[in-house]
N, C-alpha and C. Protein backbone atom coordinates (compact mmCIF):
# COMPACT_ATOMS: atom_id res chain seq x y z
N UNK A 1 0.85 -1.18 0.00
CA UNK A 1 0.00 0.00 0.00
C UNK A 1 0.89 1.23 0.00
N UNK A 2 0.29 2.26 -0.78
CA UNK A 2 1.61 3.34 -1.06
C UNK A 2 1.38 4.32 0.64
N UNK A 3 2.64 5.16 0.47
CA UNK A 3 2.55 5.87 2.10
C UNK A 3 1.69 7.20 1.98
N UNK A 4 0.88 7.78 2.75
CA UNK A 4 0.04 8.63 2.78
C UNK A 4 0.79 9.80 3.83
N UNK A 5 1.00 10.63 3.56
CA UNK A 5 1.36 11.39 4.77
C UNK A 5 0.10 11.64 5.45
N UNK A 6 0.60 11.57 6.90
CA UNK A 6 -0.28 11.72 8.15
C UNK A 6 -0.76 13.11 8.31
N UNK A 7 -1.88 13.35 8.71
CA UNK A 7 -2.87 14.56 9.00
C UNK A 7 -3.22 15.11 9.97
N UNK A 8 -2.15 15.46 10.48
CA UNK A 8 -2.58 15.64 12.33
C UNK A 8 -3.45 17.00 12.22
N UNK A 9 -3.79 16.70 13.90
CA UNK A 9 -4.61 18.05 14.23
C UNK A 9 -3.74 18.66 15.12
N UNK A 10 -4.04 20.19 15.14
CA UNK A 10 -3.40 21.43 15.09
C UNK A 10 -4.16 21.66 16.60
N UNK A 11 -5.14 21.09 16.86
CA UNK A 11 -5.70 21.93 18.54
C UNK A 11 -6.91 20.88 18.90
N UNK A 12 -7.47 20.89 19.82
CA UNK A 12 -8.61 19.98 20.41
C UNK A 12 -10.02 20.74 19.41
N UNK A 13 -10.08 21.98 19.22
CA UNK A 13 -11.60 22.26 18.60
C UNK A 13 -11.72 21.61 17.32
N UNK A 14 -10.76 20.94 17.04
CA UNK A 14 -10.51 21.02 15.33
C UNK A 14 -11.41 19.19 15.82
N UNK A 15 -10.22 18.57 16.59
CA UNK A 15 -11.06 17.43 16.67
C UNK A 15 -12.15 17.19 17.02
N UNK A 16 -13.00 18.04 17.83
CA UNK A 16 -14.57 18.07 18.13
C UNK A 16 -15.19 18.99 17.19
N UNK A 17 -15.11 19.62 16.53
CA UNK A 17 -15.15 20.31 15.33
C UNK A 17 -15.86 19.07 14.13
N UNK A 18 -14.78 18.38 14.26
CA UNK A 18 -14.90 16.45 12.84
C UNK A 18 -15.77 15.58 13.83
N UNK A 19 -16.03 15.60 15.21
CA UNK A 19 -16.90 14.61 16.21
C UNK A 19 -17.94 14.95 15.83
N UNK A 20 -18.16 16.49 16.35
CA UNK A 20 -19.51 17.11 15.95
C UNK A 20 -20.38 17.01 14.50
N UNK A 21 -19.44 17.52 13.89
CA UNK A 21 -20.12 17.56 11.85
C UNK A 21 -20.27 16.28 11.63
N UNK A 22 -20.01 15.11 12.73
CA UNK A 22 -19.82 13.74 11.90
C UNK A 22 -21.51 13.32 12.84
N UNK A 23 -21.42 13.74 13.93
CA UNK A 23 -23.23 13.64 14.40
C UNK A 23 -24.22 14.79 13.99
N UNK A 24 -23.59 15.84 13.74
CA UNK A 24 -24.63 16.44 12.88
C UNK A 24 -25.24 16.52 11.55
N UNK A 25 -24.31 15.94 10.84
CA UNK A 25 -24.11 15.47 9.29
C UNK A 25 -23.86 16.24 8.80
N UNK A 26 -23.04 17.29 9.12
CA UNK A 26 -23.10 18.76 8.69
C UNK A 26 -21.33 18.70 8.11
N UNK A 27 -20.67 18.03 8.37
CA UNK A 27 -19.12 17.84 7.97
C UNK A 27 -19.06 17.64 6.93
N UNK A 28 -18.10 18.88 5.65
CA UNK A 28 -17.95 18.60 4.94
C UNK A 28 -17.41 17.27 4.31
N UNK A 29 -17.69 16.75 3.01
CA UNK A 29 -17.38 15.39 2.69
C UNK A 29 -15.79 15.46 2.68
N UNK A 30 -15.43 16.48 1.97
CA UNK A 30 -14.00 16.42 2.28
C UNK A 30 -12.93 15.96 3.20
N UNK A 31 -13.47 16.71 3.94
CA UNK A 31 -12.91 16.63 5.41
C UNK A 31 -13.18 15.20 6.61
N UNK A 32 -13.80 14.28 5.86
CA UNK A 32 -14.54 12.68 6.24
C UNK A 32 -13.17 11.73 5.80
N UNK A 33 -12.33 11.91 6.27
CA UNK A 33 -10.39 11.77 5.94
C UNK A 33 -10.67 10.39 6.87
N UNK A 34 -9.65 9.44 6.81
CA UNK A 34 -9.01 8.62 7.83
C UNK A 34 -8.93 8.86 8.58
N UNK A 35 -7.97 10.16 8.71
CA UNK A 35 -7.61 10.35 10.18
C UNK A 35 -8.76 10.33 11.08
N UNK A 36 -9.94 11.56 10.13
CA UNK A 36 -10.90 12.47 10.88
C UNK A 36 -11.79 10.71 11.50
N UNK A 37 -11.88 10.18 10.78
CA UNK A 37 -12.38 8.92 11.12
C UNK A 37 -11.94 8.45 12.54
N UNK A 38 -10.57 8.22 13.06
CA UNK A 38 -9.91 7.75 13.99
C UNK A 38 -10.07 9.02 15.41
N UNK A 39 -10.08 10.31 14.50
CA UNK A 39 -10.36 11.15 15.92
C UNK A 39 -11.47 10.99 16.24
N UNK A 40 -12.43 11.08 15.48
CA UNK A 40 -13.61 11.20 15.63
C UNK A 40 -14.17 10.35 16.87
N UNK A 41 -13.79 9.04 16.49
CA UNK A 41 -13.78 8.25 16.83
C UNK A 41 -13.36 8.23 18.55
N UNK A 42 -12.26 8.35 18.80
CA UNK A 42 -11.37 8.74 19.65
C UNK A 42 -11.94 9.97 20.70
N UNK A 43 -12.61 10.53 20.06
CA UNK A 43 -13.31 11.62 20.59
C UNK A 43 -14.71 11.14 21.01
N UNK A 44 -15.62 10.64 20.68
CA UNK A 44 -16.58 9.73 20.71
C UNK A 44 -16.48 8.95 22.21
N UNK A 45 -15.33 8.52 22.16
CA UNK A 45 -15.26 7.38 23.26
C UNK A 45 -14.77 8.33 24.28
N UNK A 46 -13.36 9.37 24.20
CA UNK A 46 -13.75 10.46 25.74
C UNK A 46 -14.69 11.27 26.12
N UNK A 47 -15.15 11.84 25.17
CA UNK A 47 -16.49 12.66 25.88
C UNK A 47 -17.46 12.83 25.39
N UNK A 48 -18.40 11.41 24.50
CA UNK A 48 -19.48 10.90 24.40
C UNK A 48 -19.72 9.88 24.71
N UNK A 49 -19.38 9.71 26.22
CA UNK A 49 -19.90 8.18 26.75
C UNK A 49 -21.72 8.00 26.84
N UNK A 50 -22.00 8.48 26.14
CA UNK A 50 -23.58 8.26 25.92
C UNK A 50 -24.11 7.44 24.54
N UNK A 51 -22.84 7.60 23.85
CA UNK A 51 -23.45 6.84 22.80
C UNK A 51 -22.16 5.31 22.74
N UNK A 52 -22.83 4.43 22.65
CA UNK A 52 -22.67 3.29 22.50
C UNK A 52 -21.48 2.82 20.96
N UNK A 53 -20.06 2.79 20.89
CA UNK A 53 -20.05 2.75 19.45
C UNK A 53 -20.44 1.96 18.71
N UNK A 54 -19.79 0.92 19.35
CA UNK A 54 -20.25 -0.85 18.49
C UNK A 54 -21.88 -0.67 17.82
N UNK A 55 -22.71 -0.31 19.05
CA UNK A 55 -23.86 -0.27 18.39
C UNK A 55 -24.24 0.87 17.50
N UNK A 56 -24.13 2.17 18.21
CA UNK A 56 -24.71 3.60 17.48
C UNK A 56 -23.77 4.22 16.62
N UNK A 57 -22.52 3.70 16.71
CA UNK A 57 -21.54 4.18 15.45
C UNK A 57 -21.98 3.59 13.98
N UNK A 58 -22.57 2.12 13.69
CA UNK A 58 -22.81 2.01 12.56
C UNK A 58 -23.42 3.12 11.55
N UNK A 59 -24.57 3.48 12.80
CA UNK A 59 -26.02 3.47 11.83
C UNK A 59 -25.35 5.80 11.84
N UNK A 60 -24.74 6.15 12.84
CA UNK A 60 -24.31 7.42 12.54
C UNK A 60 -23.35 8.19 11.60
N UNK A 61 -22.73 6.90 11.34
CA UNK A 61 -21.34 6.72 9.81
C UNK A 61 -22.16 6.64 8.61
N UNK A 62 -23.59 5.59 8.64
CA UNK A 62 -24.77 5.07 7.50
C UNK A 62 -25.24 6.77 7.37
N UNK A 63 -25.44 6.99 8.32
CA UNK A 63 -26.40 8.67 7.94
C UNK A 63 -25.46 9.60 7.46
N UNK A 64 -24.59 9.97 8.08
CA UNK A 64 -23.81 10.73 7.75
C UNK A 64 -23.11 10.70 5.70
N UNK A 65 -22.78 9.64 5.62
CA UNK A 65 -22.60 9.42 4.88
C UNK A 65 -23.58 9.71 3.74
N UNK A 66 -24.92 9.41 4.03
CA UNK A 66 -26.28 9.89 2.89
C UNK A 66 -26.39 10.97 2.95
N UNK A 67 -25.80 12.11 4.22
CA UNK A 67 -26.23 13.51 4.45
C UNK A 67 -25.35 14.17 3.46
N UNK A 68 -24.33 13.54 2.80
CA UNK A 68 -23.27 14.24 2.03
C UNK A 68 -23.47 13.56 0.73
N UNK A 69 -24.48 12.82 0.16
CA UNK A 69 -24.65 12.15 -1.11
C UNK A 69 -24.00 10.97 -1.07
N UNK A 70 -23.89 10.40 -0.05
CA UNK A 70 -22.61 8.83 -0.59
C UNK A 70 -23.69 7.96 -0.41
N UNK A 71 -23.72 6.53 -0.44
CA UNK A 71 -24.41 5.51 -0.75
C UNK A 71 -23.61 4.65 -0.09
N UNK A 72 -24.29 3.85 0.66
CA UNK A 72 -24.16 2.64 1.72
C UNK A 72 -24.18 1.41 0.65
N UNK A 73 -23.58 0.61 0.40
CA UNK A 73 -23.81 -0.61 -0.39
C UNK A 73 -23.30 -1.71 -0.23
N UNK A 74 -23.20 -2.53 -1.34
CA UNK A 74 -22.33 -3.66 -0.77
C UNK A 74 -20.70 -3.27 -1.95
N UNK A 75 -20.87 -1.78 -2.29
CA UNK A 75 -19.52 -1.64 -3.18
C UNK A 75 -18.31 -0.32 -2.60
N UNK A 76 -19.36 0.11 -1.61
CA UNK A 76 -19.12 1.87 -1.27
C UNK A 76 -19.88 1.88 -0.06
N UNK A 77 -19.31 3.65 0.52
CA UNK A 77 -20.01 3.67 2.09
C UNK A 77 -19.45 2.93 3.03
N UNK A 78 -20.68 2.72 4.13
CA UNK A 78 -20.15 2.01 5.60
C UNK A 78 -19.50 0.66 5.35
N UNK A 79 -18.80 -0.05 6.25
CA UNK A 79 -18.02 -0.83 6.28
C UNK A 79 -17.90 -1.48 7.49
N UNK A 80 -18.59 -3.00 8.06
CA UNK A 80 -19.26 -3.31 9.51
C UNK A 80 -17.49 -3.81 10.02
N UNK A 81 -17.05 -4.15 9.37
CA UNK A 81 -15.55 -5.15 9.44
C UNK A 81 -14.79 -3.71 9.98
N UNK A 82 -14.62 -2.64 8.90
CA UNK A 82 -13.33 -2.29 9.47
C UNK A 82 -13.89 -0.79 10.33
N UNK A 83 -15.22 -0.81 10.59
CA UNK A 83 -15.56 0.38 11.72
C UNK A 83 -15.54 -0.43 13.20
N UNK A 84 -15.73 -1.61 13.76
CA UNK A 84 -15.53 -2.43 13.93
C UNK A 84 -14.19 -2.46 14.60
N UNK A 85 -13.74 -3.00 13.41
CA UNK A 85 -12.06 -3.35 13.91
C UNK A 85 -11.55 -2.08 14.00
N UNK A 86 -11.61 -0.73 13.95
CA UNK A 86 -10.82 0.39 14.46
C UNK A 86 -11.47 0.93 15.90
N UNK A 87 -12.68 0.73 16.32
CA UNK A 87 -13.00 0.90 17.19
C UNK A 87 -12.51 0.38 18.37
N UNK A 88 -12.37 -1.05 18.15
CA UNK A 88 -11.16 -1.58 18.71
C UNK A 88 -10.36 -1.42 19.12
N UNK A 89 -9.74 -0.51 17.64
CA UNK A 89 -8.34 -0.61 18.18
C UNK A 89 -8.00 0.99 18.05
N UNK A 90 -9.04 1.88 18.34
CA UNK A 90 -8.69 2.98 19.44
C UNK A 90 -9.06 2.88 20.37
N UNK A 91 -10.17 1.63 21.06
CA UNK A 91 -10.29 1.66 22.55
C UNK A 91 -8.90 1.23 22.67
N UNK A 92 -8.35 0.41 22.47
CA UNK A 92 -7.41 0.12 22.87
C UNK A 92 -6.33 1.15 22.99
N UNK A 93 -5.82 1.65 22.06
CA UNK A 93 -4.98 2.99 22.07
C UNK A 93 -5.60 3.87 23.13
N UNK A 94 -6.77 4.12 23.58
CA UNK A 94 -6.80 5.14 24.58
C UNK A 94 -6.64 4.12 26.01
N UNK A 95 -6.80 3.02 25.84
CA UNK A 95 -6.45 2.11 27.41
C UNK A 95 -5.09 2.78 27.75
N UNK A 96 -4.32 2.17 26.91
CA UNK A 96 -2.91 2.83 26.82
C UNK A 96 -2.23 4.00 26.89
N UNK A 97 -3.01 5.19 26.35
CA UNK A 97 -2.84 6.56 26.24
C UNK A 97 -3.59 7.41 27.21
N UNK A 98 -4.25 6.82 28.60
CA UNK A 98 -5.31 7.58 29.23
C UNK A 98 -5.00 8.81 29.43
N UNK A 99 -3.34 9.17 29.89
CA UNK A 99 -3.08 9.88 30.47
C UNK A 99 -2.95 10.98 29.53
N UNK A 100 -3.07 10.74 28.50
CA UNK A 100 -2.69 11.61 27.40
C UNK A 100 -3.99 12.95 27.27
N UNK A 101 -3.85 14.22 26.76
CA UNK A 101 -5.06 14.70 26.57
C UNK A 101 -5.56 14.55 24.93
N UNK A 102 -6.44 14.62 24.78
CA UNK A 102 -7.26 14.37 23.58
C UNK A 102 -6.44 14.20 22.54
N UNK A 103 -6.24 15.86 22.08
CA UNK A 103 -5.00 16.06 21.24
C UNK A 103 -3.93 15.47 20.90
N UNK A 104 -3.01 15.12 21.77
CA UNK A 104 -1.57 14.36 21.91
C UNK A 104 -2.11 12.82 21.46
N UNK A 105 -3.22 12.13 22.04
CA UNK A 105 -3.71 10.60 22.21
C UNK A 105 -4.25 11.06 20.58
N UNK A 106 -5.05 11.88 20.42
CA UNK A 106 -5.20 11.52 18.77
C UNK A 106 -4.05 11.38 17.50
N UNK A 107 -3.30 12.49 18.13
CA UNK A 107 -1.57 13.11 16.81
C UNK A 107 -0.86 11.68 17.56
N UNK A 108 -0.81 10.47 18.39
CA UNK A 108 0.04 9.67 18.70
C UNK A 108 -0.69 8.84 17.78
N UNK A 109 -1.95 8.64 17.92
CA UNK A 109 -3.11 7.24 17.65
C UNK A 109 -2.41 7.41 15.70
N UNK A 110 -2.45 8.56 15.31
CA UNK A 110 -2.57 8.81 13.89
C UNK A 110 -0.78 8.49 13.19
N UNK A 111 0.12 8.72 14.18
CA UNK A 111 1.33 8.48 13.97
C UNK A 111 2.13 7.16 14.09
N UNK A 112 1.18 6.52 15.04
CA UNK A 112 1.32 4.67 15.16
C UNK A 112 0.88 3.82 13.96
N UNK A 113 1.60 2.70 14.12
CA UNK A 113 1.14 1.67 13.29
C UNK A 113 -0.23 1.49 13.25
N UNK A 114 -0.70 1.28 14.58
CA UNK A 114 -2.27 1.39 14.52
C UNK A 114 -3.31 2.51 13.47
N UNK A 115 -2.43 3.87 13.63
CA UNK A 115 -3.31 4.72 12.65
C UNK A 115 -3.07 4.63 11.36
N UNK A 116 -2.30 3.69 10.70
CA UNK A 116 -1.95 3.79 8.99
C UNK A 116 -3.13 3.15 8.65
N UNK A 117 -3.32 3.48 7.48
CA UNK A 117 -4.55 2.89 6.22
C UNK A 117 -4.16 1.60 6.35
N UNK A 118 -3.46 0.71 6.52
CA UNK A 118 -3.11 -0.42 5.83
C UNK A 118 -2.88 -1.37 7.34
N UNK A 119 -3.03 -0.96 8.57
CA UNK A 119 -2.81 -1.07 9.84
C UNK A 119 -3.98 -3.04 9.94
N UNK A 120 -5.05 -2.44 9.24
CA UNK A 120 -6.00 -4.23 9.39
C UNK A 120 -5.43 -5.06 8.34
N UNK A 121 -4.77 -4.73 6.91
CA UNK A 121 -4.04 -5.80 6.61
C UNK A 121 -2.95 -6.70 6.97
N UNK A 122 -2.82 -5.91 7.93
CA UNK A 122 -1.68 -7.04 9.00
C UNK A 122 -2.82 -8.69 8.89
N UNK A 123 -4.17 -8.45 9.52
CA UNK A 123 -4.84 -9.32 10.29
C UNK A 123 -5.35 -9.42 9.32
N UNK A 124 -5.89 -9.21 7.92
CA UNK A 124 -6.59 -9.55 6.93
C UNK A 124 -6.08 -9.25 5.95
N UNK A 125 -6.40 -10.62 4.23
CA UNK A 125 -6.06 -10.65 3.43
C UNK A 125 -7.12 -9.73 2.69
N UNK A 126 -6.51 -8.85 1.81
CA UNK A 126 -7.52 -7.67 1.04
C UNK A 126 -8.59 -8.74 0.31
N UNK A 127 -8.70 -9.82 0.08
CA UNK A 127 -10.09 -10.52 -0.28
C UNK A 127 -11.06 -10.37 0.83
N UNK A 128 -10.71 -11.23 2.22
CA UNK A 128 -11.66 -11.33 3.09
C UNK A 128 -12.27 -9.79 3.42
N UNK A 129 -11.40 -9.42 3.60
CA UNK A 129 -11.53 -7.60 3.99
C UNK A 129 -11.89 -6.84 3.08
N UNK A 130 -11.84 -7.16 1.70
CA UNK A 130 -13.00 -6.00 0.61
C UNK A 130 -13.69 -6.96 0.68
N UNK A 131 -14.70 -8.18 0.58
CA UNK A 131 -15.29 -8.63 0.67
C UNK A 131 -17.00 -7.97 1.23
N UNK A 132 -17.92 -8.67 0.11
CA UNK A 132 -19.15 -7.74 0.60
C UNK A 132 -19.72 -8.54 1.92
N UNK A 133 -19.53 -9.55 1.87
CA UNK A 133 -19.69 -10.00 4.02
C UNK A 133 -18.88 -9.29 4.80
N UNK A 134 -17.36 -8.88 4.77
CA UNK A 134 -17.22 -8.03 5.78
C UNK A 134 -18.15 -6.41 5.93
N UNK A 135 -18.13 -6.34 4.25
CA UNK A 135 -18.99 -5.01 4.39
C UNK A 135 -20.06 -5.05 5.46
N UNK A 136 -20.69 -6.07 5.27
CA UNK A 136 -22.05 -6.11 5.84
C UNK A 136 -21.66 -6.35 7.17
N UNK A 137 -20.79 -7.45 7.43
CA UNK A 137 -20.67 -7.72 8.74
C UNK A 137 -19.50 -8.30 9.35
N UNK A 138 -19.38 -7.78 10.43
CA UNK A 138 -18.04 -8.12 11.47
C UNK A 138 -17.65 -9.46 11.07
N UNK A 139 -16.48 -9.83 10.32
CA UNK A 139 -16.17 -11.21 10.22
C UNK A 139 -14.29 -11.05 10.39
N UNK A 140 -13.94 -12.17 11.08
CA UNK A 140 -13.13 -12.45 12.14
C UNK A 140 -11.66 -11.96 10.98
N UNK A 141 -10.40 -12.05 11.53
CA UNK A 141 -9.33 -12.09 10.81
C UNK A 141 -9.16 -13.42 10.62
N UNK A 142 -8.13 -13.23 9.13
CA UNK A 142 -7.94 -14.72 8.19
C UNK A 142 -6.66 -14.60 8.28
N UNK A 143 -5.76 -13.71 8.86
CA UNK A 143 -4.39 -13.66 8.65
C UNK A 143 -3.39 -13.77 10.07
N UNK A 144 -4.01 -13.18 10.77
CA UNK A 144 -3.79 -12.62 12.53
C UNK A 144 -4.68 -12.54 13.17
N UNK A 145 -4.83 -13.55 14.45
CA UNK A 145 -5.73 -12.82 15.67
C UNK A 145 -5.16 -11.64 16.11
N UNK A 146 -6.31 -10.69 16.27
CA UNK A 146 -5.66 -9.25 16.92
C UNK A 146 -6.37 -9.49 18.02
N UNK A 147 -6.06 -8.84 19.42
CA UNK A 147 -6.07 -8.97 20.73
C UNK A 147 -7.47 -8.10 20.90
N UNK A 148 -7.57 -7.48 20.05
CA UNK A 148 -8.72 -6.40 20.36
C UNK A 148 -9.96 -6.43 19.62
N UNK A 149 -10.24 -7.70 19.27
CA UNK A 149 -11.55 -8.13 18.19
C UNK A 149 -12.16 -9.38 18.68
């Protein structure tokens, strides 16, 4: 997979800034990045302990996504496997990083192995993992057990 340079954030509003537009549906599509994915995310789990991710992250990634014209399918859109498996594995990164504040735990999460694009092909072969069953649904690694799935 070719290298992407990393996208850090510049201050904490910026990351609740991409939390927010991503529950309001109001975030530009542009700006719906990897990274913003992983903060978002990351942000979600410190100071929206009200919403559930495993469960209420699907269906808020499904909307969001229609609020900006994209299409949920079995070719494009949400993705149950790898929203899923990153959720994971930023709970996990913040187990590790508690002490960290938002900011620093997101620009670390995004600078680790864990935050590269290519971070679940460790644990999955790009068949099982583009695959329209993972689309649809959480299905296990074919390559690596990961500790956090």
């Amino acid at each position: 997979m070719a290298d992407f340079e990393v996208r850090t954030f510049d201050d904490e509003a910026a990351i609740r800034r991409v939390g927010e537009g991503l529950l309001a549906c109001n975030l530009p599509r542009a700006e719906w990045t990897h990274e913003a994915h992983l903060a978002a995310c990351l942000w979600l789990l410190r100071e929206r302990s009200d919403i559930r991710l495993e469960q209420q992250l699907p269906d808020i990634i499904r909307s969001y996504n229609e609020s900006v014209g994209g299409v949920n399918d079995d070719a494009q859109g949400y993705h149950e496997t790898l929203t899923q498996f990153y959720i994971s594995t930023v709970k996990a990164h913040n187990a590790e990083q508690a002490e960290l504040d938002l900011l620093d735990s997101v620009n670390l999460l995004l600078r680790s192995m864990r935050g590269k694009r290519d971070w679940p092909l460790r644990f999955y072969s790009k068949d099982v993992l583009f695959s329209i069953r993972a689309r649809r649904e959480l299905v296990p690694p074919d390559l690596l057990d990961t500790p956090h799935i």
